[in-house]
Protein backbone atom coordinates (compact mmCIF):
# COMPACT_ATOMS: atom_id res chain seq x y z
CA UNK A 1 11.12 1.31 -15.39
CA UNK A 2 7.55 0.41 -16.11
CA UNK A 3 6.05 2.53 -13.82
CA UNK A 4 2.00 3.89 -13.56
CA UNK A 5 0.93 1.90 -10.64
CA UNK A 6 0.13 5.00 -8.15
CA UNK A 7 -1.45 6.98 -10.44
CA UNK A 8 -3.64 4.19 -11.93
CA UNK A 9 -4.66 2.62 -8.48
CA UNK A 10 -5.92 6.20 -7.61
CA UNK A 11 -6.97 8.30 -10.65
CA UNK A 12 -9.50 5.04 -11.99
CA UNK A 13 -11.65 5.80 -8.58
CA UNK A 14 -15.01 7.05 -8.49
CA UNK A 15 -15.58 10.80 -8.08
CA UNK A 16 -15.91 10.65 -4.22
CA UNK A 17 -12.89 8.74 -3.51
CA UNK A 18 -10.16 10.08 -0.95
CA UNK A 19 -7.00 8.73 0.22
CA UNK A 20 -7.55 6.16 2.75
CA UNK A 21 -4.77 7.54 5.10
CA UNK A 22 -4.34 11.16 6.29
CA UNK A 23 -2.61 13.71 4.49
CA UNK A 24 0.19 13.43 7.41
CA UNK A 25 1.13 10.00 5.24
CA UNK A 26 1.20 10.78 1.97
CA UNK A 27 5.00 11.41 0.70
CA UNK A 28 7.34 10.64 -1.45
CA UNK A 29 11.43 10.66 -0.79
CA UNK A 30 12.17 14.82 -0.17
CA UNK A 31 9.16 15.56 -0.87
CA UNK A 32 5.89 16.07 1.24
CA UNK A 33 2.50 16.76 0.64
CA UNK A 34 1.44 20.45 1.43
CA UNK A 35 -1.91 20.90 2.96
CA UNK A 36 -3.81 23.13 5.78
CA UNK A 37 -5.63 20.30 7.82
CA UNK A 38 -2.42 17.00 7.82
CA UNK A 39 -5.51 15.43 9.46
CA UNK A 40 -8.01 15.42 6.75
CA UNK A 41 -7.75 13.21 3.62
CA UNK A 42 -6.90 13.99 -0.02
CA UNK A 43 -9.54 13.66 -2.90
CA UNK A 44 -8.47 11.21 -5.37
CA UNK A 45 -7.52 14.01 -7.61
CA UNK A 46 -4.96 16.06 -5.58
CA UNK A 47 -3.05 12.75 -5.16
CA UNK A 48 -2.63 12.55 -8.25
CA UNK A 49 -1.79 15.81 -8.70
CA UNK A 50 1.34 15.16 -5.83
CA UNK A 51 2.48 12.60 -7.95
CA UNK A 52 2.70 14.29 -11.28
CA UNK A 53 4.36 17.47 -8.80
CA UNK A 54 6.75 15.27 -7.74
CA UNK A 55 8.13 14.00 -11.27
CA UNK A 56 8.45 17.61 -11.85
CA UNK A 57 9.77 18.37 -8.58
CA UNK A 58 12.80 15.34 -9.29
CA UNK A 59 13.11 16.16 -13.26
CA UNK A 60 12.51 12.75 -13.67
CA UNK A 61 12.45 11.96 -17.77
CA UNK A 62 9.23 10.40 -17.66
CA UNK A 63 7.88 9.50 -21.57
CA UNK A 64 4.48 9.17 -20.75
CA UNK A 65 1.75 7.36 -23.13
CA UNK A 66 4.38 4.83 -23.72
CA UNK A 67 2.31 1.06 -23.91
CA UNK A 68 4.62 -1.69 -23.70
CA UNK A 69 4.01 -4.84 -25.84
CA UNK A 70 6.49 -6.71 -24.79
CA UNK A 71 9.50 -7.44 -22.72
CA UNK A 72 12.04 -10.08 -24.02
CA UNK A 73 15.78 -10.77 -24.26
CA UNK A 74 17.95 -9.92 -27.14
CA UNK A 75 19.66 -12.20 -29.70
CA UNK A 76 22.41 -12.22 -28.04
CA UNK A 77 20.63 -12.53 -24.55
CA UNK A 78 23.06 -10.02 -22.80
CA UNK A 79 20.40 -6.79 -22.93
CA UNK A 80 16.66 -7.03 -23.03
CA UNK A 81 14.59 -5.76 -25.50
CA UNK A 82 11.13 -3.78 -25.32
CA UNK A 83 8.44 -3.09 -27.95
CA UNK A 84 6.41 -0.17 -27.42
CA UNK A 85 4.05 1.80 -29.12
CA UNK A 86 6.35 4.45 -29.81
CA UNK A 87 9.30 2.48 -31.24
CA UNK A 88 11.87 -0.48 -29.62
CA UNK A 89 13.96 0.14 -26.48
CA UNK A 90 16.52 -1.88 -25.54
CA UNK A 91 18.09 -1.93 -21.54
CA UNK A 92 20.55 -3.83 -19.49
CA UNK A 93 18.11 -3.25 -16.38
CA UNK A 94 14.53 -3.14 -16.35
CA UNK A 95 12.29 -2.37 -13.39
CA UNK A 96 8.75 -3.41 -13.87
CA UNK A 97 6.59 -1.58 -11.44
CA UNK A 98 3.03 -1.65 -13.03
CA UNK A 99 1.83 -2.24 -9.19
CA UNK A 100 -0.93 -4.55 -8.07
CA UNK A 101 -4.24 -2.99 -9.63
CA UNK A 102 -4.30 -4.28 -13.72
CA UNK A 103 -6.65 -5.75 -14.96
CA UNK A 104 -10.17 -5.76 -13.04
CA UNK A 105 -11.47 -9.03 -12.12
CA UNK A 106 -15.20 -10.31 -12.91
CA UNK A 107 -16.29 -13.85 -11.91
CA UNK A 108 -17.02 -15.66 -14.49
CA UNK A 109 -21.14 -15.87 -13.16
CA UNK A 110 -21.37 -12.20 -14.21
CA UNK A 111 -22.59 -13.98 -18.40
CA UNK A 112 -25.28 -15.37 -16.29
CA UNK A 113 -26.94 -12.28 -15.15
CA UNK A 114 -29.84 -11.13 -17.34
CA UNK A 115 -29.20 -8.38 -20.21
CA UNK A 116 -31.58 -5.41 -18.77
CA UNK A 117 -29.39 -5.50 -15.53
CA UNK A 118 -26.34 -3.01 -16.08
CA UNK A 119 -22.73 -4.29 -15.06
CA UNK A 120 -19.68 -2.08 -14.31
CA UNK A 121 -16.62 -2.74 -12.29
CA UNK A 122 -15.41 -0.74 -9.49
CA UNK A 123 -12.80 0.77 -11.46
CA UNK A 124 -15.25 2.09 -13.74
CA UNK A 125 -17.74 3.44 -11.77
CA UNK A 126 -17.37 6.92 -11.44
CA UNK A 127 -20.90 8.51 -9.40
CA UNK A 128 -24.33 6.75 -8.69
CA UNK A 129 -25.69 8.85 -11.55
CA UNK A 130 -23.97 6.14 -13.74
CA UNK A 131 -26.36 3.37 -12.50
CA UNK A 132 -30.24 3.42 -13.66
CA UNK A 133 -32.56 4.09 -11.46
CA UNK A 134 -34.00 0.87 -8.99
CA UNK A 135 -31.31 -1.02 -6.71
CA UNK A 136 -28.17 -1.97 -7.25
CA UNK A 137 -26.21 -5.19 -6.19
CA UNK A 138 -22.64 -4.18 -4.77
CA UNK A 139 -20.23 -7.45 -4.88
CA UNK A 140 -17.44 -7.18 -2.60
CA UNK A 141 -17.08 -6.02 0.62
CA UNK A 142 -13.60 -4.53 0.24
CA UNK A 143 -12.86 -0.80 1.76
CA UNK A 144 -13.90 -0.31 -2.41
CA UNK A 145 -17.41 -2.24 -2.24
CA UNK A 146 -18.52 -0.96 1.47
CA UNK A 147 -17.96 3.25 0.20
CA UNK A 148 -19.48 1.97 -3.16
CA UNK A 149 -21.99 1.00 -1.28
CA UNK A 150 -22.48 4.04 0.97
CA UNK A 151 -22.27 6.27 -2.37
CA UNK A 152 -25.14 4.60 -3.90
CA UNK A 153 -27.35 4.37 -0.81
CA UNK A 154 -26.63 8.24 0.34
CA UNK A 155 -27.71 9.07 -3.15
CA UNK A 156 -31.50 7.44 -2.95
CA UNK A 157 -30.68 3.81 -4.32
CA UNK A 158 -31.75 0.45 -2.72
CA UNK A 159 -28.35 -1.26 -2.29
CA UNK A 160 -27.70 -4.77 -1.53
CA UNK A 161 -23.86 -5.36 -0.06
CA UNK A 162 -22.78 -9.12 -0.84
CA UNK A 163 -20.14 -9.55 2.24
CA UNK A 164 -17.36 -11.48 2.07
CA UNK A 165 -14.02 -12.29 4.05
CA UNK A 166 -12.77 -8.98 5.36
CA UNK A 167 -11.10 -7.14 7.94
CA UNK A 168 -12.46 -4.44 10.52
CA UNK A 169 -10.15 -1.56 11.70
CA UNK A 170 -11.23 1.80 13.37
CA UNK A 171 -10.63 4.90 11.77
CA UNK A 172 -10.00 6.74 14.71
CA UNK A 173 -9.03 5.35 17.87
CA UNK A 174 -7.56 6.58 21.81
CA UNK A 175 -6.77 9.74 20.10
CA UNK A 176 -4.91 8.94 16.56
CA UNK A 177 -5.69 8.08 13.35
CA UNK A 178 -5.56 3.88 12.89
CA UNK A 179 -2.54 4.91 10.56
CA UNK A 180 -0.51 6.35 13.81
CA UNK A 181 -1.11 3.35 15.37
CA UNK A 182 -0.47 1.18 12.75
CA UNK A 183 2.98 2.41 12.74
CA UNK A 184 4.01 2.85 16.11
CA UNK A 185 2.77 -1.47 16.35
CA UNK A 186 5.05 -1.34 13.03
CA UNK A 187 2.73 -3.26 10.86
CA UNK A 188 3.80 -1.70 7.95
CA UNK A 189 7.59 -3.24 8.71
CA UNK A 190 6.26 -6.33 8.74
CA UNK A 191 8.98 -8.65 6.54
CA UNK A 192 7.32 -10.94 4.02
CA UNK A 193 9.23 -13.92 5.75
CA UNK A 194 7.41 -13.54 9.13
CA UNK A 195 3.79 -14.00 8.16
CA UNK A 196 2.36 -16.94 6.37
CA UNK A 197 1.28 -16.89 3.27
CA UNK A 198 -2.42 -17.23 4.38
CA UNK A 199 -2.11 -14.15 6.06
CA UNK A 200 -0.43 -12.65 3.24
CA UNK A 201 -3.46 -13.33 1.40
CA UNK A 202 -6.05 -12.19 3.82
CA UNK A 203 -9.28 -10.56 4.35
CA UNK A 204 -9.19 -6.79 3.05
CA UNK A 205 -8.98 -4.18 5.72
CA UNK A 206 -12.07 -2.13 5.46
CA UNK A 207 -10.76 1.56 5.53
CA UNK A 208 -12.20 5.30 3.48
CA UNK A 209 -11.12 8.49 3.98
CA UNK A 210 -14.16 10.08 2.45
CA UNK A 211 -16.72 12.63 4.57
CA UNK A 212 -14.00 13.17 6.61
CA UNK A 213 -12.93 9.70 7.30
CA UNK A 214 -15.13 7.16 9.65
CA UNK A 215 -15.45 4.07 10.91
CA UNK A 216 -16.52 0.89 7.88
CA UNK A 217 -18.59 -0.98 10.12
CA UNK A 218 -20.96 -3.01 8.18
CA UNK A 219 -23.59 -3.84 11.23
CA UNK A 220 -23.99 0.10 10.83
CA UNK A 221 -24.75 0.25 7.55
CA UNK A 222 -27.18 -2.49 7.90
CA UNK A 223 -28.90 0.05 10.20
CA UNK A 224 -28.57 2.60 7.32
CA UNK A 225 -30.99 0.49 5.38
CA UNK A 226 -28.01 -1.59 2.93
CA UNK A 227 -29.16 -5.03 2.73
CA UNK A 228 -26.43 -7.42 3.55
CA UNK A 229 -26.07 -10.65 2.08
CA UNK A 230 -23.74 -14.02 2.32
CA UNK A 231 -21.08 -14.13 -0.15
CA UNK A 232 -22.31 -14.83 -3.26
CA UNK A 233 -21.58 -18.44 -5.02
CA UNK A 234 -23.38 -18.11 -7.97
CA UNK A 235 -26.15 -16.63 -10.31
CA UNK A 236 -28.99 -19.27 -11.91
CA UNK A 237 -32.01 -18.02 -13.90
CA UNK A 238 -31.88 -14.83 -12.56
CA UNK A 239 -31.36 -15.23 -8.78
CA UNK A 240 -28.55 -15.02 -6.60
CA UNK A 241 -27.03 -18.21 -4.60
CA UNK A 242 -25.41 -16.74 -1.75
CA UNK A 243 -23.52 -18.57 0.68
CA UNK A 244 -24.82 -19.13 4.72
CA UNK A 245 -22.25 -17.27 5.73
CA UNK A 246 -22.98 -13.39 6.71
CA UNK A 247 -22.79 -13.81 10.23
CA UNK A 248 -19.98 -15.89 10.39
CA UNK A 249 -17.84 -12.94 8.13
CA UNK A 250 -19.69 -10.40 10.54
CA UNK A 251 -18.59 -12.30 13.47
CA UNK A 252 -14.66 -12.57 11.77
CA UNK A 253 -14.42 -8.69 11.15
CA UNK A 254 -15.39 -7.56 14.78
CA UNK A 255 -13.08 -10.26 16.12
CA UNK A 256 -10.51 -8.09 14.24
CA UNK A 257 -11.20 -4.80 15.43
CA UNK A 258 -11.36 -6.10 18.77
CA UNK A 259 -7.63 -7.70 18.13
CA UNK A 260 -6.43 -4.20 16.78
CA UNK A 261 -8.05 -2.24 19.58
CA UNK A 262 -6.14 -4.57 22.30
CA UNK A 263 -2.62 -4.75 20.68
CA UNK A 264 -3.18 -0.37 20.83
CA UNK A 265 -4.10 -0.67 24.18
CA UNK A 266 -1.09 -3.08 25.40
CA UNK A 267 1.05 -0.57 23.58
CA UNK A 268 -0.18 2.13 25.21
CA UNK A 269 -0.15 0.30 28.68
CA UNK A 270 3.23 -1.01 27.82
CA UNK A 271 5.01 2.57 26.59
CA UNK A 272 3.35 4.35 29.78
CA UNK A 273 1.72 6.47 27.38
CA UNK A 274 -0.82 9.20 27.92
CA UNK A 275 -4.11 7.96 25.30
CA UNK A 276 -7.63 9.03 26.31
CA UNK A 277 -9.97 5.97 26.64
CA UNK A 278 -11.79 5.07 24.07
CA UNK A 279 -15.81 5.34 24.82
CA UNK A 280 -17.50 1.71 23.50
CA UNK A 281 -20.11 2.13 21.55
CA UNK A 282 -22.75 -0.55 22.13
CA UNK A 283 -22.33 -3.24 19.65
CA UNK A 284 -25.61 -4.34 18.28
CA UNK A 285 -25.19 -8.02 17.00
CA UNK A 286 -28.42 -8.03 15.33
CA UNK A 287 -28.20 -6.91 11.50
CA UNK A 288 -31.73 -5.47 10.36
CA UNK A 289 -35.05 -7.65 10.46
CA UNK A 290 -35.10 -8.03 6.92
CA UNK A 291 -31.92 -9.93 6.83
CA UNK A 292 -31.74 -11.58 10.52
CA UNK A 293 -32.93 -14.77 8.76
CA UNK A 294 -30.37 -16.16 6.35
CA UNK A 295 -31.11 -15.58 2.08
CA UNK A 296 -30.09 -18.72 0.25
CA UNK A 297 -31.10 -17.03 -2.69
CA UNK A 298 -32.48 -13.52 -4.10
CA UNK A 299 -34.58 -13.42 -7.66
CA UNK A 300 -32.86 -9.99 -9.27
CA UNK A 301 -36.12 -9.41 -10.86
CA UNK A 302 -38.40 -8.65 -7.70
CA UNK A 303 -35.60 -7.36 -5.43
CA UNK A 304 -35.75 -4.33 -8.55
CA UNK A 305 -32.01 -4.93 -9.20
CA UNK A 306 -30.97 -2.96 -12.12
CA UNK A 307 -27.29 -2.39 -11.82
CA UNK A 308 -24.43 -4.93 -10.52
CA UNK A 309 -20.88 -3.12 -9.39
CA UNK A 310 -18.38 -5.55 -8.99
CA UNK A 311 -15.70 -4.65 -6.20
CA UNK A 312 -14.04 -7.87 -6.87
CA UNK A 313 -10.55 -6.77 -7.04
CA UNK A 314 -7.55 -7.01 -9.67
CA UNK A 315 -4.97 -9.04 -10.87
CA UNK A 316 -1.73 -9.06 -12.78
CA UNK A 317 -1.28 -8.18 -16.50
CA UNK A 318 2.24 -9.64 -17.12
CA UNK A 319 0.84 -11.33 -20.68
CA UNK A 320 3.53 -9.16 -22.08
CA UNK A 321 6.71 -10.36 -20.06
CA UNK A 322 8.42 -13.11 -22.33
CA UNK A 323 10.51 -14.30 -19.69
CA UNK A 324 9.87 -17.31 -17.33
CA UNK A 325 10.15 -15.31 -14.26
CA UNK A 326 6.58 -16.51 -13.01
CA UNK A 327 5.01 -19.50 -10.64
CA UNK A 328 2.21 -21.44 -11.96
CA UNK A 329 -0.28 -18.96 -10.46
CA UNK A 330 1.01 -16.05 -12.42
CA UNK A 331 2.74 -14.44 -9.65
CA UNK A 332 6.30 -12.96 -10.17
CA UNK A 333 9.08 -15.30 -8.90
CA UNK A 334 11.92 -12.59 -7.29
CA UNK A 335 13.40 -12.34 -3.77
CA UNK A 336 13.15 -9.00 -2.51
CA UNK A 337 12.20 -7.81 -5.99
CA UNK A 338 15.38 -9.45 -7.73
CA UNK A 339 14.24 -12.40 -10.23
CA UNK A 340 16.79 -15.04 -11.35
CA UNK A 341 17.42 -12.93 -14.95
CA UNK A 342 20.24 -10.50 -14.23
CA UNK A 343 18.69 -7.15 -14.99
CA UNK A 344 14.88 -7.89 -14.04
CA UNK A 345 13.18 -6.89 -11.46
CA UNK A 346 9.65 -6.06 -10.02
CA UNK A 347 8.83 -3.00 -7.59
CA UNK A 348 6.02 -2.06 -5.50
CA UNK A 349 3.85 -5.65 -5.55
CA UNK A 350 1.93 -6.38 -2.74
CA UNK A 351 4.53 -7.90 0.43
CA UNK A 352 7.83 -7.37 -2.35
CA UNK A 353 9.39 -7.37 1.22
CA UNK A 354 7.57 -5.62 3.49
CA UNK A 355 3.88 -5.42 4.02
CA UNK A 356 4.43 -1.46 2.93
CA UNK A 357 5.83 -2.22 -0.53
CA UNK A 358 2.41 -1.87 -2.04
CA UNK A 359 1.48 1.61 -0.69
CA UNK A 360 1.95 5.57 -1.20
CA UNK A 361 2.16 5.68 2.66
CA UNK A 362 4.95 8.25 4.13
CA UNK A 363 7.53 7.29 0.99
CA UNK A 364 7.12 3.23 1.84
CA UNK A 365 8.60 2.33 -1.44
CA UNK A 366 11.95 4.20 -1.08
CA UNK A 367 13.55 1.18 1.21
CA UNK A 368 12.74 -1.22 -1.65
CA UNK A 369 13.34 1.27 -4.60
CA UNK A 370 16.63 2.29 -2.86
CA UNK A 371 17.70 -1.76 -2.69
CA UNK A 372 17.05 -2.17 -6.02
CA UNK A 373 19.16 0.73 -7.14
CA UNK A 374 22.12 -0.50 -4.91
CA UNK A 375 21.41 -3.85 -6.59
CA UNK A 376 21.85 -2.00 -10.07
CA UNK A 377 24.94 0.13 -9.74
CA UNK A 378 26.57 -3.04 -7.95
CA UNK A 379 25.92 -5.36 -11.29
CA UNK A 380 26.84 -2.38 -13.87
């Protein structure tokens, strides 16, 4: 087993990052998270900490440091053979479960921006202190962009949010924490055979856990004084082309809280359940007057941008899998995490089977980690 994926997804976060679900969530097969406040949410660090705890805790013989090269089949083609750093291994089975967060993606438009304007990925941006002083240009209006964002701006930088496709969800709502309700709607069951693939695919769920965990609502942070622009299509001598499309990706995210807010309350209506009612705030659908009129385009020079952070996501590293086991678009070809070469098989991508696969959420990848074993013993 090829296996990293929790602790890299979490421990190459900036210094303010926190789980995004309460501690209540965060466990692994026998073994819990201990904490005063099951409420609050976990710095970066301690989940990392629960992680290395619980390869200790399960004597797991971990052989960490270990880069794999590459993963092909032997002469003979009955065993499969790995080169590492630290000498050949050879398996019948091998579970590759490097997770979904690899290699950091950076549009291609990023060799157009101009050489005095620093560039750093969100997985490599640690504290605003990083950035030089002036404003900064966030990409990416992820739950990773939007606290990005929040970080700079609470720290005395002009920020400017480039907002994309994404979607809303309250932190806290009738009562329990959106992860409660979440479950009890059973999101997190959802099988990958039930939802199309567009869906699969869709908008990011805006979601932090830091200062105590609150609502991502990007109309608010407008109000904060973060400068929100259309998604971005392009750099060209220096300026931004951004897309006419802010309000319309505004519009999209509160349609989606307001869709997760009614599905709580039919549950709640539906189970006879005793939730307090939730208090509206008053939703202002004007963004600031600086950016009520559409921005086709923003010159990086005058707006006194001096740092980019791109929250643009990740994709796979599977460069060193020698084995056809992939679709044209580079994404593993497996059902349920089985591929078509006896022996191989993939663990904790995004929607492996359920939409939980992915995540370190109240031991979610012990249904597909337990298949896979069963699927093991029963070929050996």
């Amino acid at each position: 087993m090829n296996d990293g994926a929790a602790n890299a997804g979490i421990s190459e976060r900036w210094d303010s990052f926190c789980f995004q679900f309460p501690n209540w969530t965060i466990e692994l097969p026998g073994y819990k998270y201990q904490c005063d406040d099951p409420e609050a949410f976990a710095p970066g660090r301690e989940v990392v900490r629960f992680i290395e705890d619980y390869a200790a805790y399960i004597k797991a013989p971990t052989r960490c440091g270990v880069e794999v090269a590459s993963l092909e089949r032997t002469e003979d083609s009955s065993r499969y053979l790995l080169t590492t750093n630290n000498g050949a291994i050879e398996a019948a089975n091998v579970v590759i479960a490097t997770g979904p967060y690899q290699l950091p993606v950076i549009p291609a438009m990023s060799a157009h921006v101009p050489n005095n304007i620093l560039q750093v990925h969100s997985n490599a941006y640690r504290n605003p202190a990083q950035l030089p002083p002036g404003a900064v240009l966030v990409v990416g209006s992820g739950a990773s962009g939007c606290q990005i964002a929040d970080d700079l701006q609470q720290s005395g930088h002009r920020v400017y949010l480039s907002v994309g496709r994404h979607s809303r969800t309250p932190r806290r709502y009738r009562g329990q924490d959106f992860a409660y309700w979440g479950a009890a709607l059973k999101r997190p069951e959802q099988i990958v055979d039930t939802v199309p693939i567009n869906l699969r695919k869709g908008a990011e769920v805006l979601l932090t856990g830091a200062n105590g965990g609150y609502d991502v609502d990007l109309r608010s942070m407008a109000a904060r004084g973060i400068v929100l622009l259309g998604h971005l299509q392009g750099i060209q001598d220096g300026a931004l082309i951004l897309a006419d499309d802010l309000e319309q990706n505004l519009a999209k995210g509160d349609e989606s809280l307001e869709n997760f807010k009614k599905a709580v309350d039919d549950y709640v209506t539906n189970n006879g359940l005793e939730a307090p009612e939730e208090r509206e705030p008053e939703v202002n659908s004007n963004i600031t007057k600086e950016i009520s009129i559409p921005v086709s385009h923003l010159n990086l020079k005058d707006a006194g941008v001096s740092g980019i952070v791109w929250a643009t996501g990740f994709r796979y590293d599977f460069d060193w899998v020698k084995l056809p086991i992939f679709d044209d678009g580079g994404e593993p070809v497996h059902r349920r995490g089985v591929t078509q070469f006896p022996g191989i098989y993939f663990l904790g991508l995004r929607w492996l089977y359920k939409r939980k696969s992915a995540f370190l959420l109240r031991a979610s990848g012990a249904e597909d980690a337990t298949y896979l074993a069963e699927q093991i013993i029963a070929r050996n």
